[in-house]
Protein backbone atom coordinates (compact mmCIF):
# COMPACT_ATOMS: atom_id res chain seq x y z
CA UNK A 1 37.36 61.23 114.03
CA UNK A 2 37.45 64.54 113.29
CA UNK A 3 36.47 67.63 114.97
CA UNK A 4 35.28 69.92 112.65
CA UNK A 5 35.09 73.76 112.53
CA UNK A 6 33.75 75.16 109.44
CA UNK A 7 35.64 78.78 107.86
CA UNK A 8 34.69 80.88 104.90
CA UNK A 9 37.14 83.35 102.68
CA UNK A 10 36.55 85.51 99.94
CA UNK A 11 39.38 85.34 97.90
CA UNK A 12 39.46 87.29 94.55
CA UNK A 13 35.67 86.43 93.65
CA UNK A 14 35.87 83.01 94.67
CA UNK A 15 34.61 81.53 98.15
CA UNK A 16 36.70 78.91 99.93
CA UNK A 17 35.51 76.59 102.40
CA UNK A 18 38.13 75.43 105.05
CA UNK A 19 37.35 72.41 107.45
CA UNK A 20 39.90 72.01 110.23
CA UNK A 21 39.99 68.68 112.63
CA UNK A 22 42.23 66.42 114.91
CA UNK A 23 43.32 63.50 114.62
CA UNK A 24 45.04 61.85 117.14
CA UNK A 25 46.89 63.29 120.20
CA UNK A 26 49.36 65.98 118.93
CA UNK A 27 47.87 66.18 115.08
CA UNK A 28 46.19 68.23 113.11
CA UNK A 29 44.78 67.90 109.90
CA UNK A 30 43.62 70.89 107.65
CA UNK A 31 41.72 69.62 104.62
CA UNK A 32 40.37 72.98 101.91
CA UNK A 33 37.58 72.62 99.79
CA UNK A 34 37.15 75.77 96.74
CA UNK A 35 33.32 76.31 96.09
CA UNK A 36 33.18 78.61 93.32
CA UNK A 37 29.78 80.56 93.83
CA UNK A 38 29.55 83.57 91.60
CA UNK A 39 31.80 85.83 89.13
CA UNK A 40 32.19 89.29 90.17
CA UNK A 41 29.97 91.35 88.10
CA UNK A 42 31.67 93.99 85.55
CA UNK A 43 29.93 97.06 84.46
CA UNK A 44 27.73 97.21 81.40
CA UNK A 45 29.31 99.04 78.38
CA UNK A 46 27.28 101.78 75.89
CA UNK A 47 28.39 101.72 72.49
CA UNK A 48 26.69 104.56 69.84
CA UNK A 49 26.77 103.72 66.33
CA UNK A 50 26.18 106.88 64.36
CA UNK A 51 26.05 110.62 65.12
CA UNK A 52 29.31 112.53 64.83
CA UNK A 53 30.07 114.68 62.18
CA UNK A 54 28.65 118.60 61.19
CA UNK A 55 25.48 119.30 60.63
CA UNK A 56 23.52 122.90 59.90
CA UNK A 57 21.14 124.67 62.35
CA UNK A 58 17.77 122.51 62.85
CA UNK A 59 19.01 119.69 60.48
CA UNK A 60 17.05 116.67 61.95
CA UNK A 61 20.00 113.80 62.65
CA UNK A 62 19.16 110.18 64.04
CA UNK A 63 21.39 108.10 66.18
CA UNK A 64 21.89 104.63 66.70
CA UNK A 65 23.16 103.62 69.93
CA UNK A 66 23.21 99.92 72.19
CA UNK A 67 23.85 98.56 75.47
CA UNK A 68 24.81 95.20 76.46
CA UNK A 69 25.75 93.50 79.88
CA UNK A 70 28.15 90.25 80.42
CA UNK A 71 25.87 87.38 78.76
CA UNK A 72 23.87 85.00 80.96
CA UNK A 73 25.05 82.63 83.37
CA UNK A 74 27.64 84.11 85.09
CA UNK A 75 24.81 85.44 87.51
CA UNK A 76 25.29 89.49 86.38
CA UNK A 77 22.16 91.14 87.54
CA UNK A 78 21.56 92.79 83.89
CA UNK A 79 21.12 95.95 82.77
CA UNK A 80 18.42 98.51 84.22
CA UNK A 81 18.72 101.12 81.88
CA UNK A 82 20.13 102.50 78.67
CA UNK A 83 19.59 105.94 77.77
CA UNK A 84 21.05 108.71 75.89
CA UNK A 85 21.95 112.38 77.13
CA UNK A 86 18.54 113.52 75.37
CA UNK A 87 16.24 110.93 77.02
CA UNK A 88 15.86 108.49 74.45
CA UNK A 89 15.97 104.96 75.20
CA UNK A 90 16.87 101.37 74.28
CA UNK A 91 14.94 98.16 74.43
CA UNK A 92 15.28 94.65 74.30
CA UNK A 93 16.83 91.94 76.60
CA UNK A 94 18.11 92.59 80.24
CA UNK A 95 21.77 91.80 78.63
CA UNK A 96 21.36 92.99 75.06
CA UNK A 97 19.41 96.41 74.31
CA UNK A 98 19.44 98.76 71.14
CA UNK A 99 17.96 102.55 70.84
CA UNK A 100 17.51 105.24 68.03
CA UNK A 101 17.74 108.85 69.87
CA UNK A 102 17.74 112.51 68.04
CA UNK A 103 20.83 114.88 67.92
CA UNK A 104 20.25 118.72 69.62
CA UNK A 105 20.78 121.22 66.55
CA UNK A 106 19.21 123.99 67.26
CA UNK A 107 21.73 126.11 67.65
CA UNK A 108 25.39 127.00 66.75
CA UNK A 109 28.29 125.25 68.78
CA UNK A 110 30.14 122.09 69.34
CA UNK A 111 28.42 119.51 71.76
CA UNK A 112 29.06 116.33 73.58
CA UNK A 113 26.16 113.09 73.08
CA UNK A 114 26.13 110.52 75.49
CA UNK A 115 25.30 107.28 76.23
CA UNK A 116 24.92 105.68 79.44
CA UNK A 117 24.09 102.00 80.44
CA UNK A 118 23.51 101.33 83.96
CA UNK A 119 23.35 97.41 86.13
CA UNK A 120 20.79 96.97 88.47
CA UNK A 121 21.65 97.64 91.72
CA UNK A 122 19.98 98.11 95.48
CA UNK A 123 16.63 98.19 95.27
CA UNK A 124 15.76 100.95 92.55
CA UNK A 125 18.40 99.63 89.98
CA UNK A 126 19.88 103.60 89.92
CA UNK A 127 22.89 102.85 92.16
CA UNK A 128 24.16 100.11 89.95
CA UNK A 129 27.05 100.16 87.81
CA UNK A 130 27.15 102.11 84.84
CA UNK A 131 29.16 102.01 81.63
CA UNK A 132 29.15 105.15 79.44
CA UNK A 133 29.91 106.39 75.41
CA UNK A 134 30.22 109.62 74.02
CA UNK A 135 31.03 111.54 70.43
CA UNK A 136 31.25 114.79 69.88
CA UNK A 137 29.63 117.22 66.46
CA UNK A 138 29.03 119.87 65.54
CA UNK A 139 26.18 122.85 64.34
CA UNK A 140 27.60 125.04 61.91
CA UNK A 141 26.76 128.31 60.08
CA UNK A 142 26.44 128.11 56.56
CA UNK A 143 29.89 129.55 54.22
CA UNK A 144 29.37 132.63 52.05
CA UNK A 145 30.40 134.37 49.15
CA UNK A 146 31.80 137.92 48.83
CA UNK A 147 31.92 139.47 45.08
CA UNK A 148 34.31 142.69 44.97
CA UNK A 149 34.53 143.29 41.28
CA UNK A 150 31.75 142.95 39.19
CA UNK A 151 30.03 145.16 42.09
CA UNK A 152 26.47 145.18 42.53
CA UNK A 153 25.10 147.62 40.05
CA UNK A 154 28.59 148.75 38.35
CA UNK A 155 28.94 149.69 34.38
CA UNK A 156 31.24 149.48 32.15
CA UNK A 157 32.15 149.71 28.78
CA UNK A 158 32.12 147.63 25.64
CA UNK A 159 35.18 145.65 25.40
CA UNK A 160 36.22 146.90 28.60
CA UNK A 161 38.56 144.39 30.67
CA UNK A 162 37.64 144.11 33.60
CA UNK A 163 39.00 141.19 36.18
CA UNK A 164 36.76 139.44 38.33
CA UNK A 165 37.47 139.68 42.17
CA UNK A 166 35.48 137.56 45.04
CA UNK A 167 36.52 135.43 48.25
CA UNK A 168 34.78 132.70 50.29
CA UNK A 169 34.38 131.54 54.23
CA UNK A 170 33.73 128.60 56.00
CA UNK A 171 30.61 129.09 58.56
CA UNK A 172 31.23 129.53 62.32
CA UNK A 173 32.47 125.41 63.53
CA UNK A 174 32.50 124.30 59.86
CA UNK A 175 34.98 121.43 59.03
CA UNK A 176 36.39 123.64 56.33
CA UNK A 177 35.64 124.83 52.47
CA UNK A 178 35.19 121.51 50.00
CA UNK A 179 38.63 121.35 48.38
CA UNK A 180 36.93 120.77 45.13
CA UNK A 181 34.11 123.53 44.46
CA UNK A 182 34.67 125.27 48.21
CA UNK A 183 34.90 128.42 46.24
CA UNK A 184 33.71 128.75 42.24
CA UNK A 185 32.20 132.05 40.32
CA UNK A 186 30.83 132.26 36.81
CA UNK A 187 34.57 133.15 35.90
CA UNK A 188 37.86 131.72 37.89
CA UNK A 189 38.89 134.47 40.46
CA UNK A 190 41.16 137.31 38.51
CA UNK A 191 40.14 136.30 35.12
CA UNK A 192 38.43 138.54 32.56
CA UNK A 193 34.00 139.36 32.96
CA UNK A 194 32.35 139.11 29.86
CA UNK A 195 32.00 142.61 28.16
CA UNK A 196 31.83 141.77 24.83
CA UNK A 197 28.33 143.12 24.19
CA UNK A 198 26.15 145.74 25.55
CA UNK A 199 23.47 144.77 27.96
CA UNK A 200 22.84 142.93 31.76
CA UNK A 201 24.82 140.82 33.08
CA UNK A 202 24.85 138.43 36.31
CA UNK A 203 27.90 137.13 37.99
CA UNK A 204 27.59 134.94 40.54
CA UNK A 205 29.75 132.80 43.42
CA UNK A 206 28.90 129.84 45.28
CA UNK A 207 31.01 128.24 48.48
CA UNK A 208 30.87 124.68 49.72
CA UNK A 209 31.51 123.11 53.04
CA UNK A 210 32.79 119.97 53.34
CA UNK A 211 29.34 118.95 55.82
CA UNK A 212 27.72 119.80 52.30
CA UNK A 213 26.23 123.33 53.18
CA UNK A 214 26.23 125.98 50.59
CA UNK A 215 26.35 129.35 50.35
CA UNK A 216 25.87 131.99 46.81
CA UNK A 217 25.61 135.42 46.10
CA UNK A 218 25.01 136.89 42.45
CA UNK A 219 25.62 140.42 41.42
CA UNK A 220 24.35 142.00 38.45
CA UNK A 221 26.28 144.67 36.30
CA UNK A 222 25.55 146.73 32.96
CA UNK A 223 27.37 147.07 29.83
CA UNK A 224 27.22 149.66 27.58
CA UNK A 225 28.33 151.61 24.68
CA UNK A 226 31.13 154.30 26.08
CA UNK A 227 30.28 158.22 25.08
CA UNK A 228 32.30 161.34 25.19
CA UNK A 229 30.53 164.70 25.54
CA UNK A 230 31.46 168.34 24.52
CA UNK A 231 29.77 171.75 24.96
CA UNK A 232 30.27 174.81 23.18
CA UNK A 233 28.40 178.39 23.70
CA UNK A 234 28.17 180.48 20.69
CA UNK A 235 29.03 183.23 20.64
CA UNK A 236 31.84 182.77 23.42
CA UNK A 237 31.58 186.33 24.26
CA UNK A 238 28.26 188.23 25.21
CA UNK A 239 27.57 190.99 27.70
CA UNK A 240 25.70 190.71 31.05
CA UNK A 241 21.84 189.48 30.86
CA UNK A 242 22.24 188.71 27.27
CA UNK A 243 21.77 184.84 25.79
CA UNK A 244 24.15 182.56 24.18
CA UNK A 245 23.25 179.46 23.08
CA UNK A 246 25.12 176.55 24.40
CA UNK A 247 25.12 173.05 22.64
CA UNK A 248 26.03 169.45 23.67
CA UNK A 249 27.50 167.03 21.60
CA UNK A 250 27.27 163.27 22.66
CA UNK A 251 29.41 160.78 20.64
CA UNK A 252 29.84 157.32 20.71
CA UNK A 253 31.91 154.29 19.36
CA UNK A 254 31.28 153.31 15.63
CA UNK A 255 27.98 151.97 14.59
CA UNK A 256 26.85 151.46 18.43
CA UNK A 257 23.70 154.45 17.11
CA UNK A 258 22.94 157.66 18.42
CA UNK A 259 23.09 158.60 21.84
CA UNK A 260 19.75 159.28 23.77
CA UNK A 261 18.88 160.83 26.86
CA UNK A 262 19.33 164.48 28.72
CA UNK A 263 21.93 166.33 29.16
CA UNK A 264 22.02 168.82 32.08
CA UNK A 265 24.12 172.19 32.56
CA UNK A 266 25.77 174.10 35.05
CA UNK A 267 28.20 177.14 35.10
CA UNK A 268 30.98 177.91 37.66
CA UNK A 269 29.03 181.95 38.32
CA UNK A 270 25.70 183.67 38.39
CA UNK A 271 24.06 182.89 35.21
CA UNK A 272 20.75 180.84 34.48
CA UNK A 273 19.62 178.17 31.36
CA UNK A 274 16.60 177.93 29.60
CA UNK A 275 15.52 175.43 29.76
CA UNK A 276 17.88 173.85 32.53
CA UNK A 277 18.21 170.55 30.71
CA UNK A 278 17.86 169.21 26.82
CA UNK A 279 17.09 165.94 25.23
CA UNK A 280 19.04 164.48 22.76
CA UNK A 281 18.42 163.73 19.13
CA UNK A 282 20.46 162.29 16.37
CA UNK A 283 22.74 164.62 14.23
CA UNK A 284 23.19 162.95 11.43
CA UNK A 285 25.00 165.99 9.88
CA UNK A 286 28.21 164.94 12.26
CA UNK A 287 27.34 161.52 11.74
CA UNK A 288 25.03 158.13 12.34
CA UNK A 289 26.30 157.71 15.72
CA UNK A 290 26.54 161.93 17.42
CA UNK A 291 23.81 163.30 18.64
CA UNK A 292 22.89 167.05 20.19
CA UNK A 293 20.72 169.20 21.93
CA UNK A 294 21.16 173.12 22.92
CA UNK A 295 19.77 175.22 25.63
CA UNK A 296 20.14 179.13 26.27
CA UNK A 297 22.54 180.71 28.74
CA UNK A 298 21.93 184.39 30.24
CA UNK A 299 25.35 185.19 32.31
CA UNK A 300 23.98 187.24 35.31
CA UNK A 301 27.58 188.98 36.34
CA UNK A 302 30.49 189.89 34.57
CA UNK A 303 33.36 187.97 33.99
CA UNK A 304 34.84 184.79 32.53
CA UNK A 305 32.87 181.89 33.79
CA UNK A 306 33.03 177.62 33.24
CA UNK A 307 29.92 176.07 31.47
CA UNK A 308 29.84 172.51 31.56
CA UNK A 309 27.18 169.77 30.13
CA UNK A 310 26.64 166.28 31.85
CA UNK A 311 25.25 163.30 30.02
CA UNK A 312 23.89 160.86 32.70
CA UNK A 313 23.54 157.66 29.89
CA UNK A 314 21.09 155.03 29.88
CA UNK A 315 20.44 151.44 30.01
CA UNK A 316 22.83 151.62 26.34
CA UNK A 317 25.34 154.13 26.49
CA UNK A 318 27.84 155.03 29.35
CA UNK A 319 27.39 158.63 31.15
CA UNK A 320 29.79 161.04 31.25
CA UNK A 321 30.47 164.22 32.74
CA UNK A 322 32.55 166.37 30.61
CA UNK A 323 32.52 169.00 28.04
CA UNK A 324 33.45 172.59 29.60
CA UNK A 325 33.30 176.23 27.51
CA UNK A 326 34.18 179.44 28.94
CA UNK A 327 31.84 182.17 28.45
CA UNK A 328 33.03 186.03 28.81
CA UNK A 329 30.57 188.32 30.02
């Protein structure tokens, strides 16, 4: 018979039950018997399914996210909880659970979304073990367009060649300009603006982000006929407080019409017009497309002195500044 003694070892997850007895004076017999109870636990693992990539300021983007714990029957207590970094969370079995959460983009940045599945554990659940998954996106500024030549407002002339001129930037933590369209105007950068013909024009560029955000800006420019102007005060020569008249002469390209408008005057001394400006009308006399207007000069002191007439234009013809006499007083 035996004289059992009963001893218990954990070994590597397993527990082994030892009997020991003896038999007979001066023997001993050790006899082992394994009992596999349970298999140690391993924490539960997150896994997130969608989410990462660059997305624009208050852009509303869903994410899809699980949990899962070792499948039943090898005695794992199950999970507790699975919940993302923003508080959403998932449902379904105590080994299997699935959740939809919301990213943070409300403002600018790069940012970290996480995951976290947790065992139970103790008596809350909260101390158990926890498996976690994370991605990483971004919230990025739009890209914009810069125009340098046609500039807002700007005029030229008829025919005039004039090279477009503009740029484009990616937005603050944007992946980078589209490598198709990430930069396009109405013309391709350095070639020729239309000018054929007088009248408005708009000229615009667009950039694109590769996270699909746009940016545009348009600027508008004039063309018009181009004009020269000359003055002349006759006679040349007149003595202190007495009048000469002084006339302006506006011409323009072939068959583009008559000039209209005002022309205003100014002289280098003491001296005053009358009237201080004059409007233009056709002179057919020097042709179909000059027109003139005169006003009356009274030098004030004596001397040589620079009259000059300025033709400001309008929405057809191109002003100039130009056309100087000299007037001896």
């Amino acid at each position: 018979m035996f004289g059992p003694f009963t001893r218990m070892a954990r070994r590597r997850g397993l527990w082994l039950a030892a009997a020991a007895g003896v038999a007979g004076a001066g023997c001993a017999s050790v006899v082992y018997a394994p009992v596999a109870l349970a298999k140690r636990a391993t924490p539960p693992t997150a896994t997130i399914y969608s989410g990462a990539g660059t997305y624009s300021v208050g852009e509303v983007v869903q994410t899809s996210f699980g949990c899962t714990d070792e499948a039943a029957g090898y005695d794992d207590p199950g999970l507790f909880s699975c919940i993302d970094s923003n508080g959403a969370t998932g449902s379904g079995t105590s080994f299997d659970q699935m959740g939809v959460g919301t990213l943070d983009t409300s403002r600018l940045g790069r940012f970290t979304y996480e995951v976290t599945a947790t065992d139970f554990g103790g008596k809350t659940g909260t101390d158990g073990a926890k498996g976690t998954a994370e991605i990483t996106y971004a919230v990025a500024a739009p890209p914009t367009a810069s125009i340098v030549t046609p500039a807002a407002g700007a005029i030229y002339n008829e025919a005039q060649v004039v090279d477009a001129s503009y740029t484009c930037a990616e937005g603050k933590y944007g992946p980078g300009l589209s490598s198709s369209n990430g930069c396009a105007g109405t013309v391709a950068d350095g070639a020729r603006i239309d000018t054929s013909a007088v009248g408005q024009y708009s000229f615009s560029v667009s950039a694109a982000s590769q996270d699909g955000q746009t940016g545009a800006v348009t600027s508008t420019y004039t063309v018009v006929y181009p004009t020269g102007t000359a003055v002349v005060c006759d006679p040349d020569s007149v003595a202190v407080n007495q009048a000469t008249t002084c006339t302006a002469t506006l011409t323009t390209q072939p068959h583009a019409g008559a000039p209209a408008g005002t022309v205003s005057f100014s002289s280098s001394k003491a001296g005053s017009f009358a009237p201080a400006s004059c409007t233009l009308s056709p002179d057919s006399a020097l042709g179909a497309d000059v027109s003139t207007c005169a006003v009356s000069f009274t030098p004030t002191v004596a001397g040589s002195q620079k009259i000059t007439a300025a033709y400001g234009g309008d929405s057809a013809y191109h002003g100039t500044s130009s056309g100087s006499t000299n007037v001896n007083g």
